[in-house]
PDB file of N, CA and C in Angstrom:
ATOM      1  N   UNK A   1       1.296 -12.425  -2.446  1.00  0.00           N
ATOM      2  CA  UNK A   1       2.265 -11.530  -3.011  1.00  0.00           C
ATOM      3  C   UNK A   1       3.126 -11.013  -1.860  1.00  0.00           C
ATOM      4  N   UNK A   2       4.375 -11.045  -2.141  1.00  0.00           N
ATOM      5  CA  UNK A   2       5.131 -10.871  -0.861  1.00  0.00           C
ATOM      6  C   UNK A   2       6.132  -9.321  -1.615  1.00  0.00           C
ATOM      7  N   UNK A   3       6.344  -8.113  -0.717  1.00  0.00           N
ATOM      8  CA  UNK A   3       6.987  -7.303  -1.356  1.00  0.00           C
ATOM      9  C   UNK A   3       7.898  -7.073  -0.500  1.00  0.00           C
ATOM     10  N   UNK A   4       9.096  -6.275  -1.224  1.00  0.00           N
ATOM     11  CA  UNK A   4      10.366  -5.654  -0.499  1.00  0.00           C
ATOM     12  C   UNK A   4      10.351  -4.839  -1.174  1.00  0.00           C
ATOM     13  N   UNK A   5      10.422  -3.128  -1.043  1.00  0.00           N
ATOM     14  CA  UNK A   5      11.133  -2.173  -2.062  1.00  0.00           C
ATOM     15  C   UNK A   5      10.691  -2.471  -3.106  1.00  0.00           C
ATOM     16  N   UNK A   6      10.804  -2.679  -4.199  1.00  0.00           N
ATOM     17  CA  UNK A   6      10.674  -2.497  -5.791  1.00  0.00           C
ATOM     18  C   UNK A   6      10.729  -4.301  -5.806  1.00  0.00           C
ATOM     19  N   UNK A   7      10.544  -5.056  -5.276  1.00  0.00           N
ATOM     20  CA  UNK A   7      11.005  -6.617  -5.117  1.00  0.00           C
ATOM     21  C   UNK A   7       9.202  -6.782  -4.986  1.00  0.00           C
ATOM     22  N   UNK A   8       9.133  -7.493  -6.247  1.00  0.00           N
ATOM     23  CA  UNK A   8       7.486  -8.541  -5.956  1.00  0.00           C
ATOM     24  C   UNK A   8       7.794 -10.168  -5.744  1.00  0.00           C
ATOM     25  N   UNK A   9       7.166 -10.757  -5.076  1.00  0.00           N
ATOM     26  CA  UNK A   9       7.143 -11.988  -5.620  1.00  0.00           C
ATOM     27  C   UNK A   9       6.277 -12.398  -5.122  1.00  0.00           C
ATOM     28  N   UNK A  10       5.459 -13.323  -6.665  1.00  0.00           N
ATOM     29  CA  UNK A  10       3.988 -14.252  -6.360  1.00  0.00           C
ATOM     30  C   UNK A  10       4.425 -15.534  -6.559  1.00  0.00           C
ATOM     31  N   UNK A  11       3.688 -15.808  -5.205  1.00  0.00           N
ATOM     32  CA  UNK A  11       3.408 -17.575  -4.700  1.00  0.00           C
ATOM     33  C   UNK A  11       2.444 -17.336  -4.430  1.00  0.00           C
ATOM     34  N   UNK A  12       2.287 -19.082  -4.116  1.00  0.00           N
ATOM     35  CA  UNK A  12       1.223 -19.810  -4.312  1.00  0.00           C
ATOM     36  C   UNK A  12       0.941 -20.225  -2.757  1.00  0.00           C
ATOM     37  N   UNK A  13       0.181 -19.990  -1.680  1.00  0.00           N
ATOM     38  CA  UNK A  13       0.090 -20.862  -0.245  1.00  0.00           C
ATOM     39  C   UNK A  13      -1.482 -21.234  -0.163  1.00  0.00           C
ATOM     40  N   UNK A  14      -1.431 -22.162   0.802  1.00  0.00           N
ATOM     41  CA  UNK A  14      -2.879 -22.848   1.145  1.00  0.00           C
ATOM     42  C   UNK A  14      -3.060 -22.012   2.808  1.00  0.00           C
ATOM     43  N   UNK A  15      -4.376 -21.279   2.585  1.00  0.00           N
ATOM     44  CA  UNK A  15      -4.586 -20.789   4.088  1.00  0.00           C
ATOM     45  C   UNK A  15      -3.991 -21.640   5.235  1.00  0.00           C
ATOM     46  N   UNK A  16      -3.323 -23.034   5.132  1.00  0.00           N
ATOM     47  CA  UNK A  16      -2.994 -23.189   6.915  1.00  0.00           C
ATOM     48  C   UNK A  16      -1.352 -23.351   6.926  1.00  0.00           C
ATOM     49  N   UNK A  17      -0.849 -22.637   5.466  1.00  0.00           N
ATOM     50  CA  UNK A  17       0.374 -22.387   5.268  1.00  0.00           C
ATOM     51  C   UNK A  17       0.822 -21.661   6.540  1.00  0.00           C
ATOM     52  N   UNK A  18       1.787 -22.323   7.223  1.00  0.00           N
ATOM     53  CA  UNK A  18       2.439 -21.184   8.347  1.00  0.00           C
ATOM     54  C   UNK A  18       3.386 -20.112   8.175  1.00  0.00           C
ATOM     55  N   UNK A  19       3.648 -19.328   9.034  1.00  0.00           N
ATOM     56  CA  UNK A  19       4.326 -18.303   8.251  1.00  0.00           C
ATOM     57  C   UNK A  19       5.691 -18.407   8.290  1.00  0.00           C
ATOM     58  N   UNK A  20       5.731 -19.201   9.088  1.00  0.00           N
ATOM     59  CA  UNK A  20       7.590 -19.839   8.950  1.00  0.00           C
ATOM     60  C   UNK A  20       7.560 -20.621   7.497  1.00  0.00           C
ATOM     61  N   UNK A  21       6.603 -21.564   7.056  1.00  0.00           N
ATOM     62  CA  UNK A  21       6.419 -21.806   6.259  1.00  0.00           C
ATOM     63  C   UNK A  21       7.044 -21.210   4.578  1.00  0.00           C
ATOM     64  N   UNK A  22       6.124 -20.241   4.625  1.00  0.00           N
ATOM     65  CA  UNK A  22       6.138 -18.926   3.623  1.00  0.00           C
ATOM     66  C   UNK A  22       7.847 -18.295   3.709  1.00  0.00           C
ATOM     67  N   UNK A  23       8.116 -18.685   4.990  1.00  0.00           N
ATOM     68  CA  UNK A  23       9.993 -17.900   5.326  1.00  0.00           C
ATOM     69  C   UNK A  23      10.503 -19.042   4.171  1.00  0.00           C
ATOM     70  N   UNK A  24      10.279 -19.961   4.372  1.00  0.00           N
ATOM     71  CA  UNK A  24      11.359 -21.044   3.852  1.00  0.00           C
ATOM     72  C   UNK A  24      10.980 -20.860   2.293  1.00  0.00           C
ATOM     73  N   UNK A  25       9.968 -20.508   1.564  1.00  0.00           N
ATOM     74  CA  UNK A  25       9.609 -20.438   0.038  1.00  0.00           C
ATOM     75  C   UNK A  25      10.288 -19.025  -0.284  1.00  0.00           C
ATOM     76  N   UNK A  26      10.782 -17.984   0.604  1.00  0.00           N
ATOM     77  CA  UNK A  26      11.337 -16.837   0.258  1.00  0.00           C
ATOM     78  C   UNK A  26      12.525 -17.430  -0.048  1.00  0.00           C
ATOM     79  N   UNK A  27      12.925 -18.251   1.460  1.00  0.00           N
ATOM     80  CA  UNK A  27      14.589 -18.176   1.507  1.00  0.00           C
ATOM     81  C   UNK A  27      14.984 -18.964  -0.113  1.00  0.00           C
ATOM     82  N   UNK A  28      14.130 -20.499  -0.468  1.00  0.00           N
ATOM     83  CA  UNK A  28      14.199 -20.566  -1.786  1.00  0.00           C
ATOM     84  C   UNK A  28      14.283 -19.575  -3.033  1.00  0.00           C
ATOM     85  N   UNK A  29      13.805 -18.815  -2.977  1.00  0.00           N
ATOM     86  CA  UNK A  29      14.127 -17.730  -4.049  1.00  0.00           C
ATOM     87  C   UNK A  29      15.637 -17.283  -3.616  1.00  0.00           C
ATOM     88  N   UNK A  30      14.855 -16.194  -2.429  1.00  0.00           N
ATOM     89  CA  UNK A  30      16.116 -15.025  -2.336  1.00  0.00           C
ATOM     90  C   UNK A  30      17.513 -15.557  -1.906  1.00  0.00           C
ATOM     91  N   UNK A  31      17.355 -16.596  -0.906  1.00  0.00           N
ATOM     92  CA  UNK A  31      18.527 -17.255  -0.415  1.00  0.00           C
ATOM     93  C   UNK A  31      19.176 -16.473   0.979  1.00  0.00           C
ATOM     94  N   UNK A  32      18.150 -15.756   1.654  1.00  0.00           N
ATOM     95  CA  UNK A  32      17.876 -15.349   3.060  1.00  0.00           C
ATOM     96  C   UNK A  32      17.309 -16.544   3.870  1.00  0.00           C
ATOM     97  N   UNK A  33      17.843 -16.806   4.851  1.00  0.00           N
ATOM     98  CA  UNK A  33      17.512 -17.681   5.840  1.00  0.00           C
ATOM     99  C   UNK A  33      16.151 -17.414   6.602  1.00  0.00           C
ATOM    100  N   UNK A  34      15.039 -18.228   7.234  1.00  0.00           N
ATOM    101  CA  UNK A  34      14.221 -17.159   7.565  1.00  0.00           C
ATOM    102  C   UNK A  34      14.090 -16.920   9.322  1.00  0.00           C
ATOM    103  N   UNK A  35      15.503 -17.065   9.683  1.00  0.00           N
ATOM    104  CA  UNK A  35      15.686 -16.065  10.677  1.00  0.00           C
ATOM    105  C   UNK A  35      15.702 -14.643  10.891  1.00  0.00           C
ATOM    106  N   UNK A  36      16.236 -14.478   9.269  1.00  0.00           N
ATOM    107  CA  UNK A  36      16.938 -13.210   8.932  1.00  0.00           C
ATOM    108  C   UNK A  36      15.580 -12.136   8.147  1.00  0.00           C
ATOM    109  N   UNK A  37      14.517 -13.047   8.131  1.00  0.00           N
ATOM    110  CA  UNK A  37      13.431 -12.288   7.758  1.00  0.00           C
ATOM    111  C   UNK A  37      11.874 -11.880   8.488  1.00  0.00           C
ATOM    112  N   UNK A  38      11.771 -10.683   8.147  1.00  0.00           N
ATOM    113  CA  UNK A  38      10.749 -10.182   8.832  1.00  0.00           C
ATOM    114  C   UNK A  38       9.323  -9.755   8.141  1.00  0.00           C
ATOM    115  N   UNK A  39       8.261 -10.804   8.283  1.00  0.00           N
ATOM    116  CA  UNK A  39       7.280 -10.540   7.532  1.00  0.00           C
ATOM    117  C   UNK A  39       5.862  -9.507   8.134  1.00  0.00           C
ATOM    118  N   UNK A  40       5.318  -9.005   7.475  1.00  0.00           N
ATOM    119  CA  UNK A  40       4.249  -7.865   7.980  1.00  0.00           C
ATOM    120  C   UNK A  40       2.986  -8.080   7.095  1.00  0.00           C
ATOM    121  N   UNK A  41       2.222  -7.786   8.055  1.00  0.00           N
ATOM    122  CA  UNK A  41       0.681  -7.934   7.273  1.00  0.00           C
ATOM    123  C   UNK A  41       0.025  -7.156   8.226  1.00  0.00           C
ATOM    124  N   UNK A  42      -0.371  -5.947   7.039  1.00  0.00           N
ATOM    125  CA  UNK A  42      -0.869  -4.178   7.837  1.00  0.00           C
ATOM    126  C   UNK A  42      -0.194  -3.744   8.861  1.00  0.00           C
ATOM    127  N   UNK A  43       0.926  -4.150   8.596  1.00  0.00           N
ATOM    128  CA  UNK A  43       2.207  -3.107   9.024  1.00  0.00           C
ATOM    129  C   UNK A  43       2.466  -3.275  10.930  1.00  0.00           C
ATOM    130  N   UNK A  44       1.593  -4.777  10.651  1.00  0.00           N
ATOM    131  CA  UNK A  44       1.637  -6.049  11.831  1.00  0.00           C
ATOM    132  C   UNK A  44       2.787  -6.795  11.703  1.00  0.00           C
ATOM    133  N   UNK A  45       3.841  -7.200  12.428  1.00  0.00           N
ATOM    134  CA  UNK A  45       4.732  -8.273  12.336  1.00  0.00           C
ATOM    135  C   UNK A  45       4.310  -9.544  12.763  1.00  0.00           C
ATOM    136  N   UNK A  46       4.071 -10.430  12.089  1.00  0.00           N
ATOM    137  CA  UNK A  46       3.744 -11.739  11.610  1.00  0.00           C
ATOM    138  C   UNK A  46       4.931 -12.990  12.083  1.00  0.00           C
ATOM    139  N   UNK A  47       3.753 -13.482  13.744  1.00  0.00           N
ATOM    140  CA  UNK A  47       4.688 -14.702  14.042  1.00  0.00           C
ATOM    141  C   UNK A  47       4.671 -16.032  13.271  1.00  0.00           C
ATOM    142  N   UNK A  48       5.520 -16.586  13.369  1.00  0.00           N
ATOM    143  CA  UNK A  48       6.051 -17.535  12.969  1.00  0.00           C
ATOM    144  C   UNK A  48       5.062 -19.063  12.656  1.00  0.00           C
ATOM    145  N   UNK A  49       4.491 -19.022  14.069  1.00  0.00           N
ATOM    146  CA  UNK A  49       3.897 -20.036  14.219  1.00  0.00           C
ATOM    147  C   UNK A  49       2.278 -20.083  13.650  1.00  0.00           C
ATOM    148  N   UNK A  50       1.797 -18.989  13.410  1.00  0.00           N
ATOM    149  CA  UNK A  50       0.747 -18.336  13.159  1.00  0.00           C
ATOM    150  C   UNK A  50       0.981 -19.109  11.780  1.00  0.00           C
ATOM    151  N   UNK A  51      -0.811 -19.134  11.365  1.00  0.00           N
ATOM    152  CA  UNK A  51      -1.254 -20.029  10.253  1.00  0.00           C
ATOM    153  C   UNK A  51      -1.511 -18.384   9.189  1.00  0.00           C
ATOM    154  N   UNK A  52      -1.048 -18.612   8.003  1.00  0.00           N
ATOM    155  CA  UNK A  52      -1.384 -16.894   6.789  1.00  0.00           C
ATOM    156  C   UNK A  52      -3.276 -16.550   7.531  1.00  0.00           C
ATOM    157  N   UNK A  53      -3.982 -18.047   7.422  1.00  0.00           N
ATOM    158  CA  UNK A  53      -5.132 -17.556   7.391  1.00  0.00           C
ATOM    159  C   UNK A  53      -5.643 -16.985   9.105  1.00  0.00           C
ATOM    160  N   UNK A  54      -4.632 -17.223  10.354  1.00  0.00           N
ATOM    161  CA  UNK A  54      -4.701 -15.973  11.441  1.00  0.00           C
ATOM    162  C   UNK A  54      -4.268 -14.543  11.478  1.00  0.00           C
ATOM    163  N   UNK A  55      -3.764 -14.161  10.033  1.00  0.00           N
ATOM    164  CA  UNK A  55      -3.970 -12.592   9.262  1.00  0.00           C
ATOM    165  C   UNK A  55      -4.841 -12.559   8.203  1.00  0.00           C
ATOM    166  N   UNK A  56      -5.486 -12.733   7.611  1.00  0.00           N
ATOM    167  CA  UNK A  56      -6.894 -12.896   7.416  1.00  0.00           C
ATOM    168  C   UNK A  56      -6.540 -13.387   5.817  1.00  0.00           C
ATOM    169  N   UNK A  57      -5.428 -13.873   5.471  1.00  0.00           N
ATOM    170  CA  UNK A  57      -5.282 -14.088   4.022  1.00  0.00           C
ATOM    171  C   UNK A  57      -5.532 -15.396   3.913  1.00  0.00           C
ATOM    172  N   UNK A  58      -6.846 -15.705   3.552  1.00  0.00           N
ATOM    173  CA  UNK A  58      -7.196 -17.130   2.878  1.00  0.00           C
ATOM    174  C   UNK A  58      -7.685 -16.644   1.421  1.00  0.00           C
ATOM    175  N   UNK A  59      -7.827 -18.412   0.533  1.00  0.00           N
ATOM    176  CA  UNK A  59      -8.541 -18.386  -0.614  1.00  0.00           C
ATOM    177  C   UNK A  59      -9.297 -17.397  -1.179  1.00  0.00           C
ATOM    178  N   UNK A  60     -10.158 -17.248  -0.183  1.00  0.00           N
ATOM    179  CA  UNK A  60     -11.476 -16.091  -0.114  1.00  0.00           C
ATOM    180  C   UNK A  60     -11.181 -14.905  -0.470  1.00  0.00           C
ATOM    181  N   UNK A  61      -9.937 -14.657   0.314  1.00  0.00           N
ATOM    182  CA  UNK A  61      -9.937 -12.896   0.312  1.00  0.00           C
ATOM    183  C   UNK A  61      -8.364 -12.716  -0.474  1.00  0.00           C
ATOM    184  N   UNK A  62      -7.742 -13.619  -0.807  1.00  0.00           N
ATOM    185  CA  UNK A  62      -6.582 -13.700  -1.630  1.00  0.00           C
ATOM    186  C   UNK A  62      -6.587 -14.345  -3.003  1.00  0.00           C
ATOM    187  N   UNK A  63      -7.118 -13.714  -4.155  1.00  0.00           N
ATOM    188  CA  UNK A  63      -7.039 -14.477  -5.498  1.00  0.00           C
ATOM    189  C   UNK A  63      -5.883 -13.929  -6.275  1.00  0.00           C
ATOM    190  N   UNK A  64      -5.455 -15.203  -7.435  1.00  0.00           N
ATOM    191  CA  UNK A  64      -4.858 -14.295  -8.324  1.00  0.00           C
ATOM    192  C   UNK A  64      -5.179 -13.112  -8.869  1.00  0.00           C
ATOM    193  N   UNK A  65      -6.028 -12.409  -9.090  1.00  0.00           N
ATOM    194  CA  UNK A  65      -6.303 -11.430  -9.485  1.00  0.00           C
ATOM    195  C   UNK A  65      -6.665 -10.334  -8.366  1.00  0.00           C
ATOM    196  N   UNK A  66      -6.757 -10.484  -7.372  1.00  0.00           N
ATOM    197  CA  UNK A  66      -6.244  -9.639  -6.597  1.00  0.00           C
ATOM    198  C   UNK A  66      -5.502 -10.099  -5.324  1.00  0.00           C
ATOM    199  N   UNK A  67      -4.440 -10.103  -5.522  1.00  0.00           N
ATOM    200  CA  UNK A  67      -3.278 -11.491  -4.316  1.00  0.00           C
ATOM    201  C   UNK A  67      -3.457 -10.169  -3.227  1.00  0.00           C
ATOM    202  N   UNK A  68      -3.189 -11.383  -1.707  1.00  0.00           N
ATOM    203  CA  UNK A  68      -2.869 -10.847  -0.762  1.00  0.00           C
ATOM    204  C   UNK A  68      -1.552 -10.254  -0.528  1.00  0.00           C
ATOM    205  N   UNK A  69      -1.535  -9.247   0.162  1.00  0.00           N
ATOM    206  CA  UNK A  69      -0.171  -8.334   0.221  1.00  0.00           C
ATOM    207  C   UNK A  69       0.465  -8.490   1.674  1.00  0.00           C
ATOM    208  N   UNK A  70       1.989  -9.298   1.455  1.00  0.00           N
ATOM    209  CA  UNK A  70       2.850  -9.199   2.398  1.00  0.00           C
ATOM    210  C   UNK A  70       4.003  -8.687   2.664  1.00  0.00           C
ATOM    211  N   UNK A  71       4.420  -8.142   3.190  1.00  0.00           N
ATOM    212  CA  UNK A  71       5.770  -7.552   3.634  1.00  0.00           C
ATOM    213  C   UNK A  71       6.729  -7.781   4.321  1.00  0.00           C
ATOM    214  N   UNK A  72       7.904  -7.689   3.087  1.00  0.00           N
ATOM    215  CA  UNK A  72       9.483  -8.380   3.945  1.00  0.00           C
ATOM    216  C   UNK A  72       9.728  -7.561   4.186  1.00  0.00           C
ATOM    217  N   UNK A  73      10.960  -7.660   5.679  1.00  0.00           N
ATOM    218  CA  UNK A  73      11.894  -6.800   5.690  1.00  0.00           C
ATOM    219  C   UNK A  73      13.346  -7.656   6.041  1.00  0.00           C
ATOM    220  N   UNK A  74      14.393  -7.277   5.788  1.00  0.00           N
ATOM    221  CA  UNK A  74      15.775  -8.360   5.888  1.00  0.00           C
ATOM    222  C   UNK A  74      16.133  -7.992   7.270  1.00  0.00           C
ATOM    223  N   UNK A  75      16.972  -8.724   7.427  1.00  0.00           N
ATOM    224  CA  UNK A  75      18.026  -8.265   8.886  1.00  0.00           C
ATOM    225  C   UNK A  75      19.125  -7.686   8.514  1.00  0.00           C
ATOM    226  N   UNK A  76      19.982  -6.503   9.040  1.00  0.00           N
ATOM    227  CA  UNK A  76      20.970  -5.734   8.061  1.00  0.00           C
ATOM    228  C   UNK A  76      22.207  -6.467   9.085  1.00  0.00           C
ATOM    229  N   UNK A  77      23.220  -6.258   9.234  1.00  0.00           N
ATOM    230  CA  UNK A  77      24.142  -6.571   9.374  1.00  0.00           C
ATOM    231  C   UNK A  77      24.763  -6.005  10.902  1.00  0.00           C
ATOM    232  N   UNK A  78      23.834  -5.232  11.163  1.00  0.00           N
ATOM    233  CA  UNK A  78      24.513  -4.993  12.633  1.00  0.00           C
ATOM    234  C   UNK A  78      23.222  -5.740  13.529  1.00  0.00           C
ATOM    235  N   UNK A  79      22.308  -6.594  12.987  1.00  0.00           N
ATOM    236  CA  UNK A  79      21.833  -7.507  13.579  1.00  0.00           C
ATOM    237  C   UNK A  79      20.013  -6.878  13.730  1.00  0.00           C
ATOM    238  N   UNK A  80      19.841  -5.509  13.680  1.00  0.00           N
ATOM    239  CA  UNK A  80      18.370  -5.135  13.332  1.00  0.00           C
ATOM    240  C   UNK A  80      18.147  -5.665  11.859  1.00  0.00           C
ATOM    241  N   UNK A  81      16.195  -5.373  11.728  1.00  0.00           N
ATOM    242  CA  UNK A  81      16.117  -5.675  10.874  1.00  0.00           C
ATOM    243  C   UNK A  81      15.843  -3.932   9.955  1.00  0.00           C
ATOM    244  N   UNK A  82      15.992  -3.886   9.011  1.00  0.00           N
ATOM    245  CA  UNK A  82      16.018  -3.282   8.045  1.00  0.00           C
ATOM    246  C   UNK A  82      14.191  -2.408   8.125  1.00  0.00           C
ATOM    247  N   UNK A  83      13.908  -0.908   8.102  1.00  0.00           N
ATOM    248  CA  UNK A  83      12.666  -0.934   8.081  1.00  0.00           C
ATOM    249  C   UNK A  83      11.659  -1.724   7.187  1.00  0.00           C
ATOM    250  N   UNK A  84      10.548  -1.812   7.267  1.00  0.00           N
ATOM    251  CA  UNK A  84       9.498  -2.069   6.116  1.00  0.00           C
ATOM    252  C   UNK A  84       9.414  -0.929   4.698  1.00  0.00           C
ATOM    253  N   UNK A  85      10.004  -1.319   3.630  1.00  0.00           N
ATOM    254  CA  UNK A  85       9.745   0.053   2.934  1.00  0.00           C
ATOM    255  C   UNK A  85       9.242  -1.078   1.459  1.00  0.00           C
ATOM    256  N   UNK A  86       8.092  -0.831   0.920  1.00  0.00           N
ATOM    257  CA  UNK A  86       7.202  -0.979  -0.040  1.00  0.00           C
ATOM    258  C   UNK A  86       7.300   0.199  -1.391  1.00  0.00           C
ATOM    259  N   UNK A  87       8.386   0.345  -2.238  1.00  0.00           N
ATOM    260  CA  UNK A  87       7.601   1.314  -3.518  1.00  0.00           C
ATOM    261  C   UNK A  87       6.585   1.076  -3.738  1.00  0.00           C
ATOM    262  N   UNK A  88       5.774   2.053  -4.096  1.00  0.00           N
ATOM    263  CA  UNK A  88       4.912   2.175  -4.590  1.00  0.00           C
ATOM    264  C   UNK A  88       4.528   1.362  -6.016  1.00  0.00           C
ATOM    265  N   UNK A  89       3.899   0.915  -6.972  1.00  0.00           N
ATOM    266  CA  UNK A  89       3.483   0.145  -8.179  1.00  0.00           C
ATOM    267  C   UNK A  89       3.483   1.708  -8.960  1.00  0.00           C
ATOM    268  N   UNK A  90       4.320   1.324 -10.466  1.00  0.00           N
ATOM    269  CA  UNK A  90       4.076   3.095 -11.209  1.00  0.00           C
ATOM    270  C   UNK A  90       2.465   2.472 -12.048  1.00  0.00           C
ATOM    271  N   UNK A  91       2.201   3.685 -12.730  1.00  0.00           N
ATOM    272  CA  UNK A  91       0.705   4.097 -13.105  1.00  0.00           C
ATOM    273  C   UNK A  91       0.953   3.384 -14.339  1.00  0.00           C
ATOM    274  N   UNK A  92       0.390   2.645 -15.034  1.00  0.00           N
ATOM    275  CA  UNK A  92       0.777   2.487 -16.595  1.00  0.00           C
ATOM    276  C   UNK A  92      -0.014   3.788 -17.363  1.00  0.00           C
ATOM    277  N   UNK A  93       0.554   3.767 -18.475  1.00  0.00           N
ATOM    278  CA  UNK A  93       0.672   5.198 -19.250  1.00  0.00           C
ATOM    279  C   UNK A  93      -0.798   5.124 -19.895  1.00  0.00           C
ATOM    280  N   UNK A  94      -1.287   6.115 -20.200  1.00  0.00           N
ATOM    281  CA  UNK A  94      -2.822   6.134 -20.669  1.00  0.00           C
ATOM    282  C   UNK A  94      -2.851   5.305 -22.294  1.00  0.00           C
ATOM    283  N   UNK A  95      -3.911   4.316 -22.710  1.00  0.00           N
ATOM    284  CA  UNK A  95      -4.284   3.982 -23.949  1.00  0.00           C
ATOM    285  C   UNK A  95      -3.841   5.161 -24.997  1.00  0.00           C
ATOM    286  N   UNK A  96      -3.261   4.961 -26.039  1.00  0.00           N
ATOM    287  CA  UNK A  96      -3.182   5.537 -27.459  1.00  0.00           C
ATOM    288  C   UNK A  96      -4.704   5.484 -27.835  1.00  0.00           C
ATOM    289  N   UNK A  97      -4.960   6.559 -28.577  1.00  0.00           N
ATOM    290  CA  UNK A  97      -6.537   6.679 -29.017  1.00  0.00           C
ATOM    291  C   UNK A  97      -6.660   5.793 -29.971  1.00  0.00           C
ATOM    292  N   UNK A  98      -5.622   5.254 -30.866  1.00  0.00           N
ATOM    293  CA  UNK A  98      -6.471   4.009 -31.516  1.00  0.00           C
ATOM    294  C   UNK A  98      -6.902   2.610 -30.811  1.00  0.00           C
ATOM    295  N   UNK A  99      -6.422   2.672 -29.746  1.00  0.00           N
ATOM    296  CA  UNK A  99      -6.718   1.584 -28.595  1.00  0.00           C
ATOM    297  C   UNK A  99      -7.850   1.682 -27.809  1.00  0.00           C
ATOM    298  N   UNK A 100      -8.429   2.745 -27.720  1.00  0.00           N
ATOM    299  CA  UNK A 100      -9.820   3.218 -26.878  1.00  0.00           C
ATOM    300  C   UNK A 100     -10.761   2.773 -27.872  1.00  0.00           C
ATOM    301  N   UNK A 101     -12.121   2.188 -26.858  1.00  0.00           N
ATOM    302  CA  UNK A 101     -13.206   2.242 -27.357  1.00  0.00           C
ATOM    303  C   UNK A 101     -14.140   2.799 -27.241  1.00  0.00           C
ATOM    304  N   UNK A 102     -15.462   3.601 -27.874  1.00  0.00           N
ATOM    305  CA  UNK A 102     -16.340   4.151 -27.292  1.00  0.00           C
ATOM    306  C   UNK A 102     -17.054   3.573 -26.392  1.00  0.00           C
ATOM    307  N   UNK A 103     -18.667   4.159 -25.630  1.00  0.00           N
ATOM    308  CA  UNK A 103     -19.408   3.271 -24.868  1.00  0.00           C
ATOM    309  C   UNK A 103     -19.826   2.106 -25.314  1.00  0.00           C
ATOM    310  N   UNK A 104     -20.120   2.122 -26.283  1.00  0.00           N
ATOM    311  CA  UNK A 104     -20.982   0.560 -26.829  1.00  0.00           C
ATOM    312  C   UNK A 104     -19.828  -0.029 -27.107  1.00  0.00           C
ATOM    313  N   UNK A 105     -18.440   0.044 -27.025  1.00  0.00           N
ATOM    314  CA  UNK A 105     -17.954  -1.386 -27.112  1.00  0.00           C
ATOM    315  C   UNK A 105     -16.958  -1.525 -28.677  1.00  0.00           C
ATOM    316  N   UNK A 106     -17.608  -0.307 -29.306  1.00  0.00           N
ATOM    317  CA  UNK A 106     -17.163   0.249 -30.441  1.00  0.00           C
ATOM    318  C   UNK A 106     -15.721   0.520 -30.589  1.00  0.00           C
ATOM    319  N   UNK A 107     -14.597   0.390 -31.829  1.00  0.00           N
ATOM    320  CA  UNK A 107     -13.071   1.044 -31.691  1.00  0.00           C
ATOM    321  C   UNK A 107     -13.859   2.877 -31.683  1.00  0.00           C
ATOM    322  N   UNK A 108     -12.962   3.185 -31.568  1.00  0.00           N
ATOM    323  CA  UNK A 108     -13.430   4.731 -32.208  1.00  0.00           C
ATOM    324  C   UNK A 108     -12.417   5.127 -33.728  1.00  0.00           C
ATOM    325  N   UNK A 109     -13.546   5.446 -34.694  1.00  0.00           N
ATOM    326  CA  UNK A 109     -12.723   5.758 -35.786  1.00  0.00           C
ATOM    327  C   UNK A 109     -12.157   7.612 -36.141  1.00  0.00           C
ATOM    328  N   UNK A 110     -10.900   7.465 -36.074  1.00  0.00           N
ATOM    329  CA  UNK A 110     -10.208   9.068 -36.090  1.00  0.00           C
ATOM    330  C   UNK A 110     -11.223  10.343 -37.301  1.00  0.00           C
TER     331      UNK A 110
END
């Protein structure tokens, strides 16, 4: 899972995916070159040549159901790159009580 700001995007890599690699499957989407991009993993900047699984994201510790988390940042126009900034994910809103179940597994009836 690669984030920018309010920007998700899930792919798919094989741990000896490089991380220049991973630049070029962004630039396919976004259409940023991946000179112009700056990737982070724990708020580590992430060389190029480096394999995903020498930041510890392999198979193992990256599933669909809980994807590994990476971070873009762009290059702005006076030639830095742009900070790292991640929104936050919002809360989804609590179950309607006809949607809850009791402990055993039960609907609950009003």
């Amino acid at each position: 899972m690669i984030r920018r700001k309010k920007l998700t995007i899930f792919t798919d890599a094989k741990d000896t995916t490089t991380v220049l690699e991973l630049k070029k499957m962004i630039e396919g989407i976004l259409k940023v070159s991946p000179v112009n991009q700056q990737l982070f993993k724990d708020n580590q900047v992430m060389e190029d040549e480096k394999a995903l699984q020498d930041y510890g994201l392999t198979s193992n510790s990256a599933k669909a159901q809980c994807p590994g988390s990476v971070g873009l940042a762009l290059r702005l126009d006076n030639g830095d790159f742009e900070p790292l900034e991640l929104t936050p994910f919002s809360s989804p809103p609590d179950l309607p009580d006809v949607m809850k179940t009791d402990s055993n597994g039960q609907e609950q009836t009003p």
